[in-house]
C-alpha atoms as a PDB file:
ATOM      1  CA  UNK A   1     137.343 170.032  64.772  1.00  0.00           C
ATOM      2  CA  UNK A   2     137.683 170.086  68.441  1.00  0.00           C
ATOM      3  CA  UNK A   3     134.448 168.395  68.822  1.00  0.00           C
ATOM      4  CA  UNK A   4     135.433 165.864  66.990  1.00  0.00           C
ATOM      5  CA  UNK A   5     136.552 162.540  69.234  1.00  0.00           C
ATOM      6  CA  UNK A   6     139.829 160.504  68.277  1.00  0.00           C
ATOM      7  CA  UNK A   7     140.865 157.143  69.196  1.00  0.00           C
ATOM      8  CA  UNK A   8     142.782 158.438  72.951  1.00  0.00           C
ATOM      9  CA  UNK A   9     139.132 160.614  73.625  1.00  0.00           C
ATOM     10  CA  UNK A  10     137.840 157.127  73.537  1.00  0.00           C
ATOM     11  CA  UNK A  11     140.688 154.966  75.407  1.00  0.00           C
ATOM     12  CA  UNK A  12     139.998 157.859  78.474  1.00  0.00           C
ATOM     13  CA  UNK A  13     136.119 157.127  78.403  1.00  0.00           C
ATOM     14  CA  UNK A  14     136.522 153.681  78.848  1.00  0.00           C
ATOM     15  CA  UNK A  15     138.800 153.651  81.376  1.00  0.00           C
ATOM     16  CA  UNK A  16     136.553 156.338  83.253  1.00  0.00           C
ATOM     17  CA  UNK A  17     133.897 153.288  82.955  1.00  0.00           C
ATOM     18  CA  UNK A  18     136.152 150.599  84.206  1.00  0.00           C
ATOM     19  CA  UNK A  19     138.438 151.976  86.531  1.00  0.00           C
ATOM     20  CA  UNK A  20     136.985 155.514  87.741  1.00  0.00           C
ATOM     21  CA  UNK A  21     139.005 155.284  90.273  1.00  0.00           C
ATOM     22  CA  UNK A  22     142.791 156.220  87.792  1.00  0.00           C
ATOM     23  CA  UNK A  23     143.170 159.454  86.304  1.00  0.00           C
ATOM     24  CA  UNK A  24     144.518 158.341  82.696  1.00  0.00           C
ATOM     25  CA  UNK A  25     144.168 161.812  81.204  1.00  0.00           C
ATOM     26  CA  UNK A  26     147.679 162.054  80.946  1.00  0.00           C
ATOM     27  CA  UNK A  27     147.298 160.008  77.926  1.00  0.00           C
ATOM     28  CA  UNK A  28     145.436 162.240  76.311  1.00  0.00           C
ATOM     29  CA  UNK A  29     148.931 164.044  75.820  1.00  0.00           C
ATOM     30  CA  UNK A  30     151.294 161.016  76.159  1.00  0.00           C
ATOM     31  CA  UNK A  31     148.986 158.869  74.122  1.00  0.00           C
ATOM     32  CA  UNK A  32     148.687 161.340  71.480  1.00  0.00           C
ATOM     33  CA  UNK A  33     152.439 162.028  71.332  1.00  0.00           C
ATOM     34  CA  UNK A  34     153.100 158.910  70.732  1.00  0.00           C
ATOM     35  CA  UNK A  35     150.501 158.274  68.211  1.00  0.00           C
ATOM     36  CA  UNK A  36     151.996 161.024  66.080  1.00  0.00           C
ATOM     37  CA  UNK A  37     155.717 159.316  66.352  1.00  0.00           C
ATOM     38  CA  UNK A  38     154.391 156.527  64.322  1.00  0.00           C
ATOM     39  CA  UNK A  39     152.715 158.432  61.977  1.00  0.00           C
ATOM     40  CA  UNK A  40     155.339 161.254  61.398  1.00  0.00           C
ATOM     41  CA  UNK A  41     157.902 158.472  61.333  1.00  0.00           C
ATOM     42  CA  UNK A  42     156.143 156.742  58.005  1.00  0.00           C
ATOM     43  CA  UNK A  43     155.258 159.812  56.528  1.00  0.00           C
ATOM     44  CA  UNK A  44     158.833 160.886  56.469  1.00  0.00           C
ATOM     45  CA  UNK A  45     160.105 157.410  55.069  1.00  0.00           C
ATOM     46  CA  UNK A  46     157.345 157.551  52.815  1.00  0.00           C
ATOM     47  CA  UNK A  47     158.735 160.879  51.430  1.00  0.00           C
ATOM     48  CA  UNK A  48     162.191 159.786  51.108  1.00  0.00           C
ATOM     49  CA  UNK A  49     161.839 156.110  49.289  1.00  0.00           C
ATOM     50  CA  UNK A  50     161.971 158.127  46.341  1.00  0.00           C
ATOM     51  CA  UNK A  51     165.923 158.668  47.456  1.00  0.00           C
ATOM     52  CA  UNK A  52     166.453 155.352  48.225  1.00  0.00           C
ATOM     53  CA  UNK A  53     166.993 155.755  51.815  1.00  0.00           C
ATOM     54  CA  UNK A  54     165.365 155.649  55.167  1.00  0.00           C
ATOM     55  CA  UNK A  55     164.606 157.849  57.829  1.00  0.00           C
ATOM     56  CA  UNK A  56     167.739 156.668  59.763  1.00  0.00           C
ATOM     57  CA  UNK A  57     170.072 157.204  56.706  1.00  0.00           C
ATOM     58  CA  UNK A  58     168.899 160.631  56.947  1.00  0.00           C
ATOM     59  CA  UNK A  59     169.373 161.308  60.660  1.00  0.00           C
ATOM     60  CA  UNK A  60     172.851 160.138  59.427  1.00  0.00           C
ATOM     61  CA  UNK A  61     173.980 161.576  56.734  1.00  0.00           C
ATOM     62  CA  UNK A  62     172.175 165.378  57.512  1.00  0.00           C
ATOM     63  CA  UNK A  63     174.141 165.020  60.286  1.00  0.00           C
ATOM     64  CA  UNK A  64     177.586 164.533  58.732  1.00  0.00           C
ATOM     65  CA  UNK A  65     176.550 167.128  55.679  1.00  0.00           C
ATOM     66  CA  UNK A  66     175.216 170.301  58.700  1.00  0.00           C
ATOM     67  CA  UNK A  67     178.577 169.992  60.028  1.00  0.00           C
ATOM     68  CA  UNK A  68     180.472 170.865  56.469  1.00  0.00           C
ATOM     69  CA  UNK A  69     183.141 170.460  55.327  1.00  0.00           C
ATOM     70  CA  UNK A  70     184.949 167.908  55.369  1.00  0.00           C
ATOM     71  CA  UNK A  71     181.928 166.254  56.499  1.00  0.00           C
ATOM     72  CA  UNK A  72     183.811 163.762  58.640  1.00  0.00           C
ATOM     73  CA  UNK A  73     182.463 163.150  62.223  1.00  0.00           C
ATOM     74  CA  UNK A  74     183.669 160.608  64.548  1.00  0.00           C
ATOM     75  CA  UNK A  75     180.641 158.212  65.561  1.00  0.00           C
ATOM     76  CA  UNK A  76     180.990 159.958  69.193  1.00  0.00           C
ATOM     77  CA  UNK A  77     180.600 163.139  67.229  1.00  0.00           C
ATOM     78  CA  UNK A  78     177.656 161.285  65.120  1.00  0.00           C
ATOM     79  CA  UNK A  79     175.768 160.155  68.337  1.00  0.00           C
ATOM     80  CA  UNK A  80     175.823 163.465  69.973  1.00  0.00           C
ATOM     81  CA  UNK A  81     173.447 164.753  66.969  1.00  0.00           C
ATOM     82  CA  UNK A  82     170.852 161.757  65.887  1.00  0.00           C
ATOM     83  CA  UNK A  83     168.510 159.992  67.228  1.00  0.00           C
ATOM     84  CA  UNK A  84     169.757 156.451  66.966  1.00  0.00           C
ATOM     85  CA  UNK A  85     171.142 154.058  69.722  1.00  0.00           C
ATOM     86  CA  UNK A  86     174.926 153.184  69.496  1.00  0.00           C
ATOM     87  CA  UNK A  87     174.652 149.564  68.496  1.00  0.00           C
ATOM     88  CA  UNK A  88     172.459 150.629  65.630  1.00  0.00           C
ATOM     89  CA  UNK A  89     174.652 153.329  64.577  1.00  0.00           C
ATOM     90  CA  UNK A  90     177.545 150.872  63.886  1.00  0.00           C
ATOM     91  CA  UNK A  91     175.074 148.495  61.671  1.00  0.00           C
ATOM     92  CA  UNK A  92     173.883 152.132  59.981  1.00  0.00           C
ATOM     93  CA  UNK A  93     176.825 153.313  58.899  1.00  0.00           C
ATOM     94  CA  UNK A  94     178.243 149.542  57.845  1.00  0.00           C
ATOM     95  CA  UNK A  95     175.131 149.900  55.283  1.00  0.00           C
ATOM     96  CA  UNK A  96     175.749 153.451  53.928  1.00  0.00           C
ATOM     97  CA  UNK A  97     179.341 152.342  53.387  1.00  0.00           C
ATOM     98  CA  UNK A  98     177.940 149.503  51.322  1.00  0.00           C
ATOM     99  CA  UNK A  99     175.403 151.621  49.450  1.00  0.00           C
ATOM    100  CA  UNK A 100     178.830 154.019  48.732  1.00  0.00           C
ATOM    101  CA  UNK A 101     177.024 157.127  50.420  1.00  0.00           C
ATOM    102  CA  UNK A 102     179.637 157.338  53.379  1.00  0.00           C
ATOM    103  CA  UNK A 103     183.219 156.352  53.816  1.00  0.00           C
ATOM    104  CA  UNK A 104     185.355 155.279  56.347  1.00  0.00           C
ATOM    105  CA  UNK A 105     188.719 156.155  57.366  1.00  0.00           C
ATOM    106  CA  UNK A 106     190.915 155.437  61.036  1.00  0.00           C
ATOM    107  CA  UNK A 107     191.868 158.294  63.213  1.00  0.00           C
ATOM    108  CA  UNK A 108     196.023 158.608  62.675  1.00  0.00           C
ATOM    109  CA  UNK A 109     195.991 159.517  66.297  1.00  0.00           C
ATOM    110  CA  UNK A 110     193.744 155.892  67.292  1.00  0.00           C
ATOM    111  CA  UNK A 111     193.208 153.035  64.848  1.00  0.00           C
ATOM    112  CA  UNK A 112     190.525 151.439  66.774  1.00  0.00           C
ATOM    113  CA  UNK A 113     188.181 154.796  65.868  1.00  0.00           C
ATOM    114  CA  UNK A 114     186.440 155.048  62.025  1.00  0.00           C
ATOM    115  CA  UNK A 115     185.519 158.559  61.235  1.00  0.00           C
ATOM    116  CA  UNK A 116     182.351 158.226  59.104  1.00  0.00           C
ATOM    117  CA  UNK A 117     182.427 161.021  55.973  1.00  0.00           C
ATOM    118  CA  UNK A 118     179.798 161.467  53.074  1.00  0.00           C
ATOM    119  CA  UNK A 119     180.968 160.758  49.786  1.00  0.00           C
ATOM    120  CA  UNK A 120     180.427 162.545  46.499  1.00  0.00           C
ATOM    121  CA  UNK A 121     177.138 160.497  45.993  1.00  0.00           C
ATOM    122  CA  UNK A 122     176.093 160.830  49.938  1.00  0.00           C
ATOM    123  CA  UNK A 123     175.917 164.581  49.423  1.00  0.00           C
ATOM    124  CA  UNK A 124     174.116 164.418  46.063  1.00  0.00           C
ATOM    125  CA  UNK A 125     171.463 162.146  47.802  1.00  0.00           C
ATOM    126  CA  UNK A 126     170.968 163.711  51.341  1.00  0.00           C
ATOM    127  CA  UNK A 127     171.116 167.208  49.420  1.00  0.00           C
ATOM    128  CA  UNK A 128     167.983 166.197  47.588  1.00  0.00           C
ATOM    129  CA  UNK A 129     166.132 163.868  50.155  1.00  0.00           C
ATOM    130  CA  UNK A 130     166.688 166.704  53.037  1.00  0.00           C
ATOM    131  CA  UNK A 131     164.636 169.046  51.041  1.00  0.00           C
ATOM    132  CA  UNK A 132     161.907 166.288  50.514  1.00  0.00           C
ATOM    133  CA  UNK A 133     162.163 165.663  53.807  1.00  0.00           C
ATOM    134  CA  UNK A 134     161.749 169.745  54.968  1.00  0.00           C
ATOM    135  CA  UNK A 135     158.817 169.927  52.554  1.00  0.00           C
ATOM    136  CA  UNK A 136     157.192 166.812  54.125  1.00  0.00           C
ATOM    137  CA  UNK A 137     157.985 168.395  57.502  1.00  0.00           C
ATOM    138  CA  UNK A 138     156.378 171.695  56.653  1.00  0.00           C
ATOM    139  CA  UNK A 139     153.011 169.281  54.991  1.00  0.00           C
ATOM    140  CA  UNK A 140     152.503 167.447  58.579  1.00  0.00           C
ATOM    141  CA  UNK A 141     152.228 170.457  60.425  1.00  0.00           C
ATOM    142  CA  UNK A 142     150.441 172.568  57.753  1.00  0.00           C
ATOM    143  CA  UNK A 143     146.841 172.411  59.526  1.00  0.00           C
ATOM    144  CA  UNK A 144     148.563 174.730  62.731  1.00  0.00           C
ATOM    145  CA  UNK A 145     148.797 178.708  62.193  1.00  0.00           C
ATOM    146  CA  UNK A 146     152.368 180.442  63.214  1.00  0.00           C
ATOM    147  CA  UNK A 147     151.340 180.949  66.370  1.00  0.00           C
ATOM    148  CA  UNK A 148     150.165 177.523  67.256  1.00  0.00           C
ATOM    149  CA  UNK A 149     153.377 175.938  65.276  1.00  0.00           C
ATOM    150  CA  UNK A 150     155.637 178.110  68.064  1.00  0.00           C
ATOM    151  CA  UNK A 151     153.586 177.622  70.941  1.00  0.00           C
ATOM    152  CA  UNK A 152     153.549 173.473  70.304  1.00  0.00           C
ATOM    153  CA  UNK A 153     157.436 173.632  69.475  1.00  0.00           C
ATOM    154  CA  UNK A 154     157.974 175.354  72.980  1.00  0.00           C
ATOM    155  CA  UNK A 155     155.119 173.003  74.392  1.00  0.00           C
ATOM    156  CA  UNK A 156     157.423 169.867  72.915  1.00  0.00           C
ATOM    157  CA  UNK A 157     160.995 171.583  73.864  1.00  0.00           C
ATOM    158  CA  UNK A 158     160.132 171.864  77.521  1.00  0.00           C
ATOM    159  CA  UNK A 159     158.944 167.966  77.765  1.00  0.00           C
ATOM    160  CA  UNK A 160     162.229 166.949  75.569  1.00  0.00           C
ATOM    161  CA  UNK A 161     164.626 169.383  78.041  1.00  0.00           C
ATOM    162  CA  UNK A 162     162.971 167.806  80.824  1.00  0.00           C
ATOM    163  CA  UNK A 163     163.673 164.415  80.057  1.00  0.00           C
ATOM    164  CA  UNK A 164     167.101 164.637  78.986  1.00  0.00           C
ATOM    165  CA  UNK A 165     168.477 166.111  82.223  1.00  0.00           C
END
C-alpha cells in the first residue's frame, strides 16, 4: 500500500519538475488533510440522510444532548462546542426550530438571548443518527490498527492545539 502513489504523490512530482526550486512537501500532509475533510465530511452526511439531517444538525444537536439535562445551552454555550461559524449557527438553529427538533426560549435574566434546547423529537433523532454517525466514524478509520489510530489522533491533536492558541 505504501507503494502505491495518490493524487498529492503526484501534485509534489510535478511541482519538483516545474519549480525545483519550492519545497511543496508540506502538502503531502496539508494536502492530504484536507483531502480527507471532504471526504469524511460526505461520508458522514451520507450516513445520516437516513435521519433526515445533516452533518451540521448533528454538530448541533450532540452538542445540546452531551450536556444533559435539560439540554438547554445558550448559543455562546453552543459555539464553544461545534464547529460552525456564528452567523451560521443563528440560520442552523432557525431550521431545527422549524423541523421541531430544538426549541427556543429567552433568558428571564436578558430577553435579547434564545437558549436553544432539544425537544422530545430532537433527542429521538440525534439519539439514533449519533450512533450512525459513531459507527460511520469507527468504518473511515477501520484500515489503521490501535496503535496507528492513537498515534494519528495525537499526530492531529498537536496540529489542532497549535492552531487554536
Amino acid at each position: 500500500m505504501a507503494k502505491e502513489k495518490d493524487i498529492l504523490d503526484n501534485l509534489i512530482l510535478e511541482w519538483k519538475e516545474e519549480r525545483p526550486d519550492l519545497d511543496a512537501s508540506s502538502m503531502l500532509i496539508v494536502g492530504r488533510i484536507l483531502k480527507l475533510g471532504k471526504v469524511l465530511e460526505k461520508r458522514a452526511n451520507l450516513a445520516l440522510q437516513g435521519n433526515n439531517i445533516h452533518y451540521t444538525d448533528l454538530d448541533v444537536l450532540a452538542t445540546l444532548r452531551r450536556f444533559g439535562k435539560p439540554f438547554e445551552l445558550s448559543p455562546k454555550q453552543l459555539m464553544k462546542s461545534v464547529l460552525i461559524t456564528s452567523g451560521a449557527m443563528t440560520a442552523l438553529l432557525d431550521r431545527l426550530e422549524k423541523l421541531g427538533l430544538i426549541y427556543r426560549s429567552p433568558d428571564p435574566n436578558d430577553g435579547r438571548v434564545k437558549y436553544a434546547g432539544l425537544t422530545k423529537k430532537g433527542i429521538k433523532i440525534i439519539d439514533k443518527a449519533i450512533k450512525t454517525r459513531f459507527e460511520e466514524a469507527d468504518e473511515s478509520i477501520s484500515m489503521l490498527d490501535k496503535m496507528e489510530r492513537e498515534n494519528l489522533s495525537k499526530l492531529l491533536k498537536k496540529m489542532t492545539l497549535y492552531f487554536e492558541n
